[in-house]
Protein backbone atom coordinates (compact mmCIF):
# COMPACT_ATOMS: atom_id res chain seq x y z
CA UNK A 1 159.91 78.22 215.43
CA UNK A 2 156.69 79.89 216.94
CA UNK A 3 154.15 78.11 218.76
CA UNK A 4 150.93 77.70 217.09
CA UNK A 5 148.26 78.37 218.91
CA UNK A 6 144.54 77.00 218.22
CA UNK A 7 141.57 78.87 217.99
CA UNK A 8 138.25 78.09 219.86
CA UNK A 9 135.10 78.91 218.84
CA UNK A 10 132.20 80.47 220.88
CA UNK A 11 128.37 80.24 219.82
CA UNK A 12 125.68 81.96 221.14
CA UNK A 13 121.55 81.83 221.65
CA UNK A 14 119.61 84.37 223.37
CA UNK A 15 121.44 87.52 223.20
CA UNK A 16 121.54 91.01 222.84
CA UNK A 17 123.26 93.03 220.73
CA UNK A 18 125.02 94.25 224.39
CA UNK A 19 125.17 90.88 225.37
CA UNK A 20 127.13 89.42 222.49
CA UNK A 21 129.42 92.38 222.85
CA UNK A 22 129.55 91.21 226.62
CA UNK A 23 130.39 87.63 225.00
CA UNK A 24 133.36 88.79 222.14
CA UNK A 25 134.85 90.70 225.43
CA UNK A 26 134.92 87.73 227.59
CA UNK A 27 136.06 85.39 224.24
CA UNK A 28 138.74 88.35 223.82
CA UNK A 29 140.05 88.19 227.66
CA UNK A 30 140.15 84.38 227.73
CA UNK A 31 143.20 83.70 225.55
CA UNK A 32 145.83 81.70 227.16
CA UNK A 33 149.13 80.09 226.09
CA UNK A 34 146.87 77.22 225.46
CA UNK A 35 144.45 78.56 223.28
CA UNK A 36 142.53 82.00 221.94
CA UNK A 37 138.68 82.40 222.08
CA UNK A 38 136.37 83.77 219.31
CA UNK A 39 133.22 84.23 218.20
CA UNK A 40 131.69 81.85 215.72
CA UNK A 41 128.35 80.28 214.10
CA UNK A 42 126.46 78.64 216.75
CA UNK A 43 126.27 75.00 214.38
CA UNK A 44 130.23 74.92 214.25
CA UNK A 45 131.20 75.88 217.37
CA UNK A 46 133.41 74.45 220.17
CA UNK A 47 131.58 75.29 223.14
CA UNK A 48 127.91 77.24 223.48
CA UNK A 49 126.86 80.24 225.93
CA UNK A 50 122.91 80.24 226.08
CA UNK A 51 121.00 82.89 227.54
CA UNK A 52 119.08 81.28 230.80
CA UNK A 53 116.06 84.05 230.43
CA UNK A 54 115.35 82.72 227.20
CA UNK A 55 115.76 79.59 227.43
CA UNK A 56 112.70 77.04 228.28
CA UNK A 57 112.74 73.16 228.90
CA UNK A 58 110.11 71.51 226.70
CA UNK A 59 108.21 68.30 227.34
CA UNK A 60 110.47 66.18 225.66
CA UNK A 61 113.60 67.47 227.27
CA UNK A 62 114.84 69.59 224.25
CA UNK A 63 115.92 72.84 224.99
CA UNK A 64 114.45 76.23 223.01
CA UNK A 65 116.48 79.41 223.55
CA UNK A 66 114.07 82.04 222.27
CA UNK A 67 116.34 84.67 219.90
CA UNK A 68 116.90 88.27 221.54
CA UNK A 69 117.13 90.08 218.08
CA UNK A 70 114.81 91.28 215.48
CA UNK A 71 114.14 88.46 212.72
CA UNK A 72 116.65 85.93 214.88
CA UNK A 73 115.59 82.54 214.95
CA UNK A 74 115.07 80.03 218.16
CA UNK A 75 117.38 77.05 218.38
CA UNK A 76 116.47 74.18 219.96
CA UNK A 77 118.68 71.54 221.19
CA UNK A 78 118.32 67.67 222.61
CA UNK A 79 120.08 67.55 225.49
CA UNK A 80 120.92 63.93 225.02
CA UNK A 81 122.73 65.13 222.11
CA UNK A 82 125.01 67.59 223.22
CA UNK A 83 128.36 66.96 222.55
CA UNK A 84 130.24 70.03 223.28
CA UNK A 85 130.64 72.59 226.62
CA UNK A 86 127.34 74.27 227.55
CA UNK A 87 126.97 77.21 230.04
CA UNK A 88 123.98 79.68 230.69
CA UNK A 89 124.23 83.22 231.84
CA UNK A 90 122.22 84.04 234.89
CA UNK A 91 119.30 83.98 235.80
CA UNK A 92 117.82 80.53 234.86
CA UNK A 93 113.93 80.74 234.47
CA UNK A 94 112.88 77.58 233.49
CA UNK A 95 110.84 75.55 235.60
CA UNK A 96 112.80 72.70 237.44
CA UNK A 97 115.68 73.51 235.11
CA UNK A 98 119.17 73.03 236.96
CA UNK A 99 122.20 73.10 234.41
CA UNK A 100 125.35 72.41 235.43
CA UNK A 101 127.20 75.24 234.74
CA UNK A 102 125.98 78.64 234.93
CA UNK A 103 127.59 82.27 235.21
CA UNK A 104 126.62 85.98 235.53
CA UNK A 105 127.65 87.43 232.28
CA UNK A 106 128.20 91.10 233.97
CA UNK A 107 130.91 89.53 235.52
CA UNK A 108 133.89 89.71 233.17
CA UNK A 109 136.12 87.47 235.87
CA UNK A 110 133.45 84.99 236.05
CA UNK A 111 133.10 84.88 232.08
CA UNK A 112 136.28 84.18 231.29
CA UNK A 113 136.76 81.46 234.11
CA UNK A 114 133.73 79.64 232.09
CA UNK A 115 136.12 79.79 229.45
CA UNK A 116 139.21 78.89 230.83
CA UNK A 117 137.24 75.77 232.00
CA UNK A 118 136.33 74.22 228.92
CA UNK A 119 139.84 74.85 227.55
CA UNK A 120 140.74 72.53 230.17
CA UNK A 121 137.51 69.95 229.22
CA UNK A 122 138.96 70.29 226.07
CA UNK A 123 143.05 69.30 226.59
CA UNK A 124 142.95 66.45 224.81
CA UNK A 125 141.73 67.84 221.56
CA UNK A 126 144.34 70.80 222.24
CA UNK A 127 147.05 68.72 222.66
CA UNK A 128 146.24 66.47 219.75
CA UNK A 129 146.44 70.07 217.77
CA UNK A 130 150.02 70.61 219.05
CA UNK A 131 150.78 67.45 217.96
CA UNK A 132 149.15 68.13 214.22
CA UNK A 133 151.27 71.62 214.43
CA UNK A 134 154.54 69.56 215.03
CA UNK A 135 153.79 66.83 212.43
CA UNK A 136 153.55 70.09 210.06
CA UNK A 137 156.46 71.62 211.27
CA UNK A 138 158.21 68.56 211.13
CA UNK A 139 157.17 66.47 208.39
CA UNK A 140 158.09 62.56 209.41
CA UNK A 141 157.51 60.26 206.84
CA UNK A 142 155.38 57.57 208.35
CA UNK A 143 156.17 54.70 206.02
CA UNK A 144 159.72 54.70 207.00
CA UNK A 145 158.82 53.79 210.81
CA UNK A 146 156.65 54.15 214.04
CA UNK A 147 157.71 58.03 215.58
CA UNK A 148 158.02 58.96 219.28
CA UNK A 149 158.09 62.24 220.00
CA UNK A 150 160.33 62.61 222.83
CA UNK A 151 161.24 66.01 225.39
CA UNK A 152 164.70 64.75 227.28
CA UNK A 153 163.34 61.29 228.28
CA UNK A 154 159.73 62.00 228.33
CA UNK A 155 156.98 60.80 226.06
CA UNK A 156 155.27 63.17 224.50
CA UNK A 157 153.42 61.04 221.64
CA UNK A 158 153.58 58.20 219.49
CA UNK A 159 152.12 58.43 215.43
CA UNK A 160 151.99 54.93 213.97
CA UNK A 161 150.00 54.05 210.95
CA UNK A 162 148.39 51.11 212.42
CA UNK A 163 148.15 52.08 216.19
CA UNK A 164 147.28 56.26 215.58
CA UNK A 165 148.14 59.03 217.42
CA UNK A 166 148.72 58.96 221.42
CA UNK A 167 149.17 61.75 222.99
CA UNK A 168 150.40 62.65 226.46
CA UNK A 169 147.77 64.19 228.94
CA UNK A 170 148.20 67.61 229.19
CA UNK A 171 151.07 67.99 226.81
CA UNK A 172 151.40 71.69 225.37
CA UNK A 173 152.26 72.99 222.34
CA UNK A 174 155.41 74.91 224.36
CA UNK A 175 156.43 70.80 224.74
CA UNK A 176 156.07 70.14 221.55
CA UNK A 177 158.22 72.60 220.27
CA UNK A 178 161.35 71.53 222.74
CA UNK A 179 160.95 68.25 221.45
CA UNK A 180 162.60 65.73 218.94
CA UNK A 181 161.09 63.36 216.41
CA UNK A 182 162.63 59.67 216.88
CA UNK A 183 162.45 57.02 214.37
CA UNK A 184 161.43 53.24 215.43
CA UNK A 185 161.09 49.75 213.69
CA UNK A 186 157.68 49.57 212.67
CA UNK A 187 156.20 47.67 215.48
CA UNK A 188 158.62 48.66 217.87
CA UNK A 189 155.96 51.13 219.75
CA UNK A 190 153.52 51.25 221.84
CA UNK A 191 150.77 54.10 222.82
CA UNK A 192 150.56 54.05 227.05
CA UNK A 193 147.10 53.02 228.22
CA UNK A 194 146.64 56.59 229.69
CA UNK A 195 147.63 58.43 226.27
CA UNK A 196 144.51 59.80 224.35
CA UNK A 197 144.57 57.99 221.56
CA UNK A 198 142.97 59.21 217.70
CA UNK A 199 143.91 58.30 214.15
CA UNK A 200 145.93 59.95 212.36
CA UNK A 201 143.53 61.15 209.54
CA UNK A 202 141.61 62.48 212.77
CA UNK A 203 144.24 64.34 214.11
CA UNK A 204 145.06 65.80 210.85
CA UNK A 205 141.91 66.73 209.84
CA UNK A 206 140.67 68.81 213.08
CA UNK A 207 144.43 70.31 212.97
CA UNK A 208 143.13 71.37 209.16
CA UNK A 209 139.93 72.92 210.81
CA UNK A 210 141.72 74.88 212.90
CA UNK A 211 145.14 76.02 211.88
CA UNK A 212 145.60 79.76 210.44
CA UNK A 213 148.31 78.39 208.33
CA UNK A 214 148.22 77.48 204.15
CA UNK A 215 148.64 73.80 204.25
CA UNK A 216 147.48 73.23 199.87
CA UNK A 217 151.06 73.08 198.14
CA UNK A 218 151.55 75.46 195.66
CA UNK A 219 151.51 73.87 193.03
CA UNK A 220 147.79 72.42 193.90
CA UNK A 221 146.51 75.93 193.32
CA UNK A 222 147.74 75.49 189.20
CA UNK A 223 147.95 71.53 188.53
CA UNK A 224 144.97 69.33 188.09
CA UNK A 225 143.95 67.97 191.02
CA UNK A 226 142.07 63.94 191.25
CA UNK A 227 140.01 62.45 193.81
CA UNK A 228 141.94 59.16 195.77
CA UNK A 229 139.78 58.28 198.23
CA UNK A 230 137.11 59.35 201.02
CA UNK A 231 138.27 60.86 204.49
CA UNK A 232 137.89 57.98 206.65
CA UNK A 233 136.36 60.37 209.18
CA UNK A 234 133.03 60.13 211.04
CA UNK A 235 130.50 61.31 208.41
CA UNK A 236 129.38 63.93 210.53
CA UNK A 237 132.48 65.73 210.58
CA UNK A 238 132.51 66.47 206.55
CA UNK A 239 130.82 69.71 205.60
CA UNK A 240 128.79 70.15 202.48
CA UNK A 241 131.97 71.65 200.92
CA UNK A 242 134.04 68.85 201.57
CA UNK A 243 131.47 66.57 199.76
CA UNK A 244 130.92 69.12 197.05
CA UNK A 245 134.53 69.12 196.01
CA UNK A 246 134.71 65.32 196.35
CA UNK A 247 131.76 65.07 193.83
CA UNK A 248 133.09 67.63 191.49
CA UNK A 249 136.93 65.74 191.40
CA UNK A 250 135.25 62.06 191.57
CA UNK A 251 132.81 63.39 188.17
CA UNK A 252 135.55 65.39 186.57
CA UNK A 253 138.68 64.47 187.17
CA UNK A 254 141.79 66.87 187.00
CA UNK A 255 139.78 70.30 187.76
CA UNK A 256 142.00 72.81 188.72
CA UNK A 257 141.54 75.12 191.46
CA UNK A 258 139.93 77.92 189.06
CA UNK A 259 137.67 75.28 187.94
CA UNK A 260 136.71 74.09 191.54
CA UNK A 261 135.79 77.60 191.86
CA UNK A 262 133.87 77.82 189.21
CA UNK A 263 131.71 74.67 189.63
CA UNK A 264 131.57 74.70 193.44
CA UNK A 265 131.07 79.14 193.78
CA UNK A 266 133.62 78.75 196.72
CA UNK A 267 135.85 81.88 197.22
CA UNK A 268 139.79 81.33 196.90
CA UNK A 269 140.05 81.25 200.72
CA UNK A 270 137.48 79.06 201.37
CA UNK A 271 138.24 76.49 198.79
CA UNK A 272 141.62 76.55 199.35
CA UNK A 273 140.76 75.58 203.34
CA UNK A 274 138.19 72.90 201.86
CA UNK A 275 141.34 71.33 199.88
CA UNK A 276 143.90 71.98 202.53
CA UNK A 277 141.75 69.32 204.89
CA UNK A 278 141.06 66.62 202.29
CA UNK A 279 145.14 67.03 201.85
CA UNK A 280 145.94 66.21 204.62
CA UNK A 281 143.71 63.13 204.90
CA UNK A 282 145.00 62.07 201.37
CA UNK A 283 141.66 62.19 199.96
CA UNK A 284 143.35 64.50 196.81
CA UNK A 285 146.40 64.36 194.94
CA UNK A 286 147.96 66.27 191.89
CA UNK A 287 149.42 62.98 190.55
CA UNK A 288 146.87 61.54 187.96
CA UNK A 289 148.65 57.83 188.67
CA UNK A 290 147.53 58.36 192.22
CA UNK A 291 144.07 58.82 191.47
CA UNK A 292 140.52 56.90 191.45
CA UNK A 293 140.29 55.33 187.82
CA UNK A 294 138.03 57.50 186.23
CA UNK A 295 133.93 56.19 186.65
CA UNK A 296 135.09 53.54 189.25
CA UNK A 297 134.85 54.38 193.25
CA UNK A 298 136.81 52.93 195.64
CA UNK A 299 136.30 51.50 198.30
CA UNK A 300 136.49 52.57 202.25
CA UNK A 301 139.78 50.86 203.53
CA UNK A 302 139.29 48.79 206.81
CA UNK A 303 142.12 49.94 208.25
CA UNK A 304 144.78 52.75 208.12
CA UNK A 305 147.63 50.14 207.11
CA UNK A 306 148.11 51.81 203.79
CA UNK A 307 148.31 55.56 204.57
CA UNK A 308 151.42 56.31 203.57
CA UNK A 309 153.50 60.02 203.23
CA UNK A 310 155.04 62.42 200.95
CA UNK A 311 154.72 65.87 202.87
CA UNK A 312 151.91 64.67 205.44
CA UNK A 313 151.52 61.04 206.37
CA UNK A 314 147.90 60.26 205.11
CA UNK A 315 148.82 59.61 201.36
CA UNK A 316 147.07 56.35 200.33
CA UNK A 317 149.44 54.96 197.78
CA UNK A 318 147.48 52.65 196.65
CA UNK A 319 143.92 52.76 194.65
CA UNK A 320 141.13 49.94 195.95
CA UNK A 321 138.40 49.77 193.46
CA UNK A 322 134.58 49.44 194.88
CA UNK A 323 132.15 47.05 194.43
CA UNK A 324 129.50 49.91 194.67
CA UNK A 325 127.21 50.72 192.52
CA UNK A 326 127.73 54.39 190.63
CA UNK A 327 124.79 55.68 190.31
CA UNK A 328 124.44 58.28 193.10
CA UNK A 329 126.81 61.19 192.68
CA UNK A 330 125.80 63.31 196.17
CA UNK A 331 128.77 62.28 197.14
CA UNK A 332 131.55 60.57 195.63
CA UNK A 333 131.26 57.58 198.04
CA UNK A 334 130.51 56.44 201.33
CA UNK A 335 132.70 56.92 204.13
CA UNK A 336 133.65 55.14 206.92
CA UNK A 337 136.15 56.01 209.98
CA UNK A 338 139.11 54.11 210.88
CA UNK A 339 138.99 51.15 212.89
């Protein structure tokens, strides 16, 4: 069994043509056994580099980066907002401006040790991948039982419908794979206080994001396919092509995957990563008895008690009807994250 790695993504504002080659050489040198480095749009990326010559504090503490190529755009970001690893490349010209992490990007060592350090800000998120990559490899049914995940006598995680996913700091996906899935009474587990702790649907779903591997069964590429329920996600983690597929299954139920094409313009690859993710989260099925009642929507559940598995352990097995109205088809519904 290999171990999967995860990919992290790199955006950038400020730079050079030389510069960003400076950056994918640096993302390049930075893999580790814990995780690669690429490239990637600035919006959807895991960590920024900004340029610190073009970037200027405003007035209301928001940052503009000024672009560094013909027709580029400036971003601007609130700092209060930032929610992801930030670095600047030398030098800093802004007035009074003293960021916490900075780095000469001519220096190739000091690049990638930029990089290496947000891997580490960013275990908990890597080891909650491992974790997905196991549950995959694996495939524990999750209505039969609470799971620990166990290396000799060590506790790597627990995965329990009602309590989520815990996760031991610092656990690796080399753990992981040296490890052995152990059934318990339901109720017979508990998550350690120092264990990072996420629901299951979240796990799954930035494991989705990530992973290189096809996770749509086959047959989900040639059967019709049915709306069951929203992701119960944050709603700022659902891209317009999630919600676009949701509205095209929750208005026309049983679409196959040339249809979804069709009606939505996605590419095969593309779509096929849009459905892997609401998989995973049960938010599809291929089972019309499994589905939303056609012209009804159903409602957010308040709890995870009632995910359930077949190959994944987010199947909802069964259908709540809403008490909302109908009328607004943006999206199929609104959504709500596990409590």
């Amino acid at each position: 069994m290999n171990i999967e790695i995860p990919v992290l993504r790199l955006g950038l504002a400020g730079y050079t043509e030389a510069q960003t080659k400076q950056a994918a050489d640096a993302a390049a040198a930075a893999g580790s056994a814990r995780a690669t480095w690429e490239l990637g749009s600035f919006a959807e990326a895991d960590a920024w580099w900004l340029e610190g010559n073009r970037t200027m504090l405003m007035p209301n503490q928001h940052l503009r980066v000024q672009p560094a190529v013909p027709r580029g755009r400036s971003v601007q970001i609130a700092l209060a907002d930032v929610d992801r690893p930030v670095a600047f490349s030398l030098p800093i010209t802004a007035p009074g401006f003293e960021p916490a992490v900075t780095f000469d990007l001519g220096d190739s060592a000091a690049a990638v040790g930029v990089l290496h350090q947000f891997a580490g800000w960013m275990q908990t998120m890597l080891s909650q991948f491992a974790l997905a990559s196991s549950i995959v490899d694996n495939q524990p049914s999750l209505i039969s039982g609470s799971w620990e995940v166990l290396r000799d006598t060590a506790l790597l995680a627990v995965v329990d419908l009602k309590l989520g996913a815990g996760v031991m700091p610092g656990v690796s996906a080399k753990e992981f794979r040296e490890a052995s899935w152990c059934v318990r009474e339901h109720g017979a587990v508990t998550i350690p206080h120092n264990y990072s702790r996420a629901s299951v649907s979240q796990v799954m779903w930035q494991y989705a994001q990530r992973t290189q591997r096809d996770l749509l069964p086959p047959h989900y590429r040639s059967h019709p396919l049915y709306f069951r329920r929203p992701p119960r996600l944050a709603h700022q983690q659902l891209k317009d092509a999630h919600l676009l597929v949701m509205r095209e299954l929750m208005a026309h139920p049983g679409m196959t995957f040339l249809g979804l094409q069709q009606a939505t313009g996605l590419a095969e690859a593309p779509l096929a990563r849009v459905l892997s993710a609401l998989y995973v989260v049960g938010s599809i099925t291929s089972n019309r008895k499994r589905a939303v009642p056609s012209g009804e929507r159903r409602a957010d559940g308040d709890s995870v008690a009632n995910e359930s598995s077949m190959s994944f352990p987010v199947m909802d097995s069964t259908p709540r009807l809403s008490r909302l109205p109908t009328a607004d088809m943006t999206a199929p519904l609104t959504l709500t994250p596990d409590r």
